[in-house]
Protein backbone atom coordinates (compact mmCIF):
# COMPACT_ATOMS: atom_id res chain seq x y z
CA UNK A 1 89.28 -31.52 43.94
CA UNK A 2 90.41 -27.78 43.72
CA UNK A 3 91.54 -26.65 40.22
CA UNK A 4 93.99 -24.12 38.78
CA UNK A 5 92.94 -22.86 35.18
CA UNK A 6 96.49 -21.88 33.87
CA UNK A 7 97.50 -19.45 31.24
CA UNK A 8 101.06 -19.28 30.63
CA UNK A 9 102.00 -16.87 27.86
CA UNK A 10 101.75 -13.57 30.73
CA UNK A 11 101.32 -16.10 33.84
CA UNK A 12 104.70 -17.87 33.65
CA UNK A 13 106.57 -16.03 30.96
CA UNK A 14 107.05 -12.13 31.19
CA UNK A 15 108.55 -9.43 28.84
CA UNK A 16 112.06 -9.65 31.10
CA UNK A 17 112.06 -13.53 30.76
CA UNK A 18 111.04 -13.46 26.75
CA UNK A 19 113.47 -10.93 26.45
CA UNK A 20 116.33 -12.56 28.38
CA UNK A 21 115.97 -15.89 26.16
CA UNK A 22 114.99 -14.26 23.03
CA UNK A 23 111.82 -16.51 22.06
CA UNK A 24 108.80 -17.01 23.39
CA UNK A 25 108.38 -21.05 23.89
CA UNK A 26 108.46 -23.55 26.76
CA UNK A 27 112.31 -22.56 27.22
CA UNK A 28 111.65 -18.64 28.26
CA UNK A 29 109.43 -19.49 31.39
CA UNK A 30 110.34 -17.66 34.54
CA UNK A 31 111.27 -19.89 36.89
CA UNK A 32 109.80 -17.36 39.88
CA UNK A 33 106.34 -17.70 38.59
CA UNK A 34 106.94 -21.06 38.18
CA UNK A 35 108.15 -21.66 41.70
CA UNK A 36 105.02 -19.58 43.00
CA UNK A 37 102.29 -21.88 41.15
CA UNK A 38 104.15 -24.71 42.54
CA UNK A 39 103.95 -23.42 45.76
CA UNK A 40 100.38 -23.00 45.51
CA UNK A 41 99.44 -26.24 44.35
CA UNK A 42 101.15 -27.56 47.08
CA UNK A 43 99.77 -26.02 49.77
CA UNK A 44 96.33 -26.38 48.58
CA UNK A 45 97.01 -29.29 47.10
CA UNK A 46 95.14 -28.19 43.53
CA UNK A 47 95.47 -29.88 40.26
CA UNK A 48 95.95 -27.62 36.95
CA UNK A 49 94.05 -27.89 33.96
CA UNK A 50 95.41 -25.99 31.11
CA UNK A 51 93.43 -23.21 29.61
CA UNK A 52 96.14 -21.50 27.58
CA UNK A 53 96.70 -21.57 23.70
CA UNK A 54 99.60 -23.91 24.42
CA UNK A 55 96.78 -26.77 24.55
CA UNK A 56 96.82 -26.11 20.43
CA UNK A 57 100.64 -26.98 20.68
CA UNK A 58 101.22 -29.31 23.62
CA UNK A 59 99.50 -32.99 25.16
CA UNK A 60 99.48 -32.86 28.65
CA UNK A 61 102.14 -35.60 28.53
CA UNK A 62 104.57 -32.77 26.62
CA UNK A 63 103.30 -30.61 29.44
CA UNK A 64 104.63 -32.61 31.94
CA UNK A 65 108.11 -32.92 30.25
CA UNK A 66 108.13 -28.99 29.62
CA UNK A 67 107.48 -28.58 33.86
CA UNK A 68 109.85 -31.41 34.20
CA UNK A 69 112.72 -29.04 32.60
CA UNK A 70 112.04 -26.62 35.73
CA UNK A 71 112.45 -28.84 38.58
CA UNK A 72 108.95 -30.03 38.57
CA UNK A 73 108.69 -33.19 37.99
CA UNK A 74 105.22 -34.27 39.81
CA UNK A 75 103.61 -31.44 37.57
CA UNK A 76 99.78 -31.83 39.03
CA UNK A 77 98.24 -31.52 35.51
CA UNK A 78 94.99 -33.43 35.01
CA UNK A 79 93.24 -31.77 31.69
CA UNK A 80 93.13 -29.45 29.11
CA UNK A 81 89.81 -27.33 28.41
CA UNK A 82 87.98 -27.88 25.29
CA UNK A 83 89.58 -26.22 22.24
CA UNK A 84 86.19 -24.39 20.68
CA UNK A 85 87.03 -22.63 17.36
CA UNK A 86 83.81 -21.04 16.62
CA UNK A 87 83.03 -17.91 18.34
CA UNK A 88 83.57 -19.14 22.30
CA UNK A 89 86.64 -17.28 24.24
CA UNK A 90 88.32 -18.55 27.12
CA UNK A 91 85.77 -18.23 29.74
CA UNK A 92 83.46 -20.32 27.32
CA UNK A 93 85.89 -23.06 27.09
CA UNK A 94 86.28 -23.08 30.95
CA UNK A 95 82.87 -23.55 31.89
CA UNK A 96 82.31 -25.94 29.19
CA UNK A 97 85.06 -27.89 31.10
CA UNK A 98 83.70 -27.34 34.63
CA UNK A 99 79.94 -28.34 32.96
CA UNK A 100 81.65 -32.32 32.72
CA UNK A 101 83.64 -32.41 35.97
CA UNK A 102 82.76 -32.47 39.59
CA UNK A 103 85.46 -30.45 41.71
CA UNK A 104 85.30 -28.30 45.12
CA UNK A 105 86.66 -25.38 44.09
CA UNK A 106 88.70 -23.29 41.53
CA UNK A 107 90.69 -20.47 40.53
CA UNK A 108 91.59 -19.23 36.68
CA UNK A 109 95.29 -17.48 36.58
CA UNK A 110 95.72 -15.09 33.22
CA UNK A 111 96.44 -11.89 31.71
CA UNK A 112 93.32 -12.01 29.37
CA UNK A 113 90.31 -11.45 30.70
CA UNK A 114 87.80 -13.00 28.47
CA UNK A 115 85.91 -15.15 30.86
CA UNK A 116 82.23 -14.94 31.87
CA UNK A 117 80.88 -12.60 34.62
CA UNK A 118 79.83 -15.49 36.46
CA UNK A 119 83.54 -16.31 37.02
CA UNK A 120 85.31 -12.78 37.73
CA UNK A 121 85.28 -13.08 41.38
CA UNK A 122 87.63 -16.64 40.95
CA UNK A 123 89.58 -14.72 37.94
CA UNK A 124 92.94 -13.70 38.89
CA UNK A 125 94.41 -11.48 36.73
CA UNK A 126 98.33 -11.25 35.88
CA UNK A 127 99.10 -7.68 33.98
């Protein structure tokens, strides 16, 4: 199983699109970023697991209805990472995720980079 560790706020929403729909919610995603990641998941045929702050807002069942309003309707979500409130950033959270699941391969898609060294060369950063 490949995986795709998604951000959103930065990945799929930008300045223009926050600023063209005035918030900052599951209503101001752009639908060219959006069209890209689904693009990507289908040719590689990779799931996502959701590594953003929206995981503190949103099941993965909401998830799928949010995708859903984008002409997405088979979004490939499978899991969220863990939601560690200590002292743990992003990175943390991923490979406490990857430490219970078996997969081939995977990527992580945000505009933060607070993951571990051990995972900068499968970090892909969105400015």
């Amino acid at each position: 199983m490949k995986i795709i560790f998604l951000d959103i706020d930065g990945v799929l929403n930008s300045v223009g699109s926050m600023i063209a729909f005035n918030n900052c919610d599951e209503n101001s995603l752009d639908k060219v970023s959006i069209g890209l990641l689904k693009e990507l998941c289908k040719i590689t045929n990779a799931k996502i697991v959701i590594s953003s702050t929206w995981r503190m807002l949103y099941k993965e069942d909401e998830f799928i209805s949010i995708f859903a309003k984008y002409d997405w309707d088979d979004f490939p979500i499978i899991d969220i990472t863990p939601i560690n409130y200590g002292e743990s950033h992003r990175g943390q959270e991923i490979q406490l995720w990857l430490n219970e699941n078996t997969i081939e391969s995977y990527i992580i898609l945000d505009d933060d980079s607070d993951i571990l060294e051990s995972q900068t060369d499968l970090f892909i950063y969105h400015e």
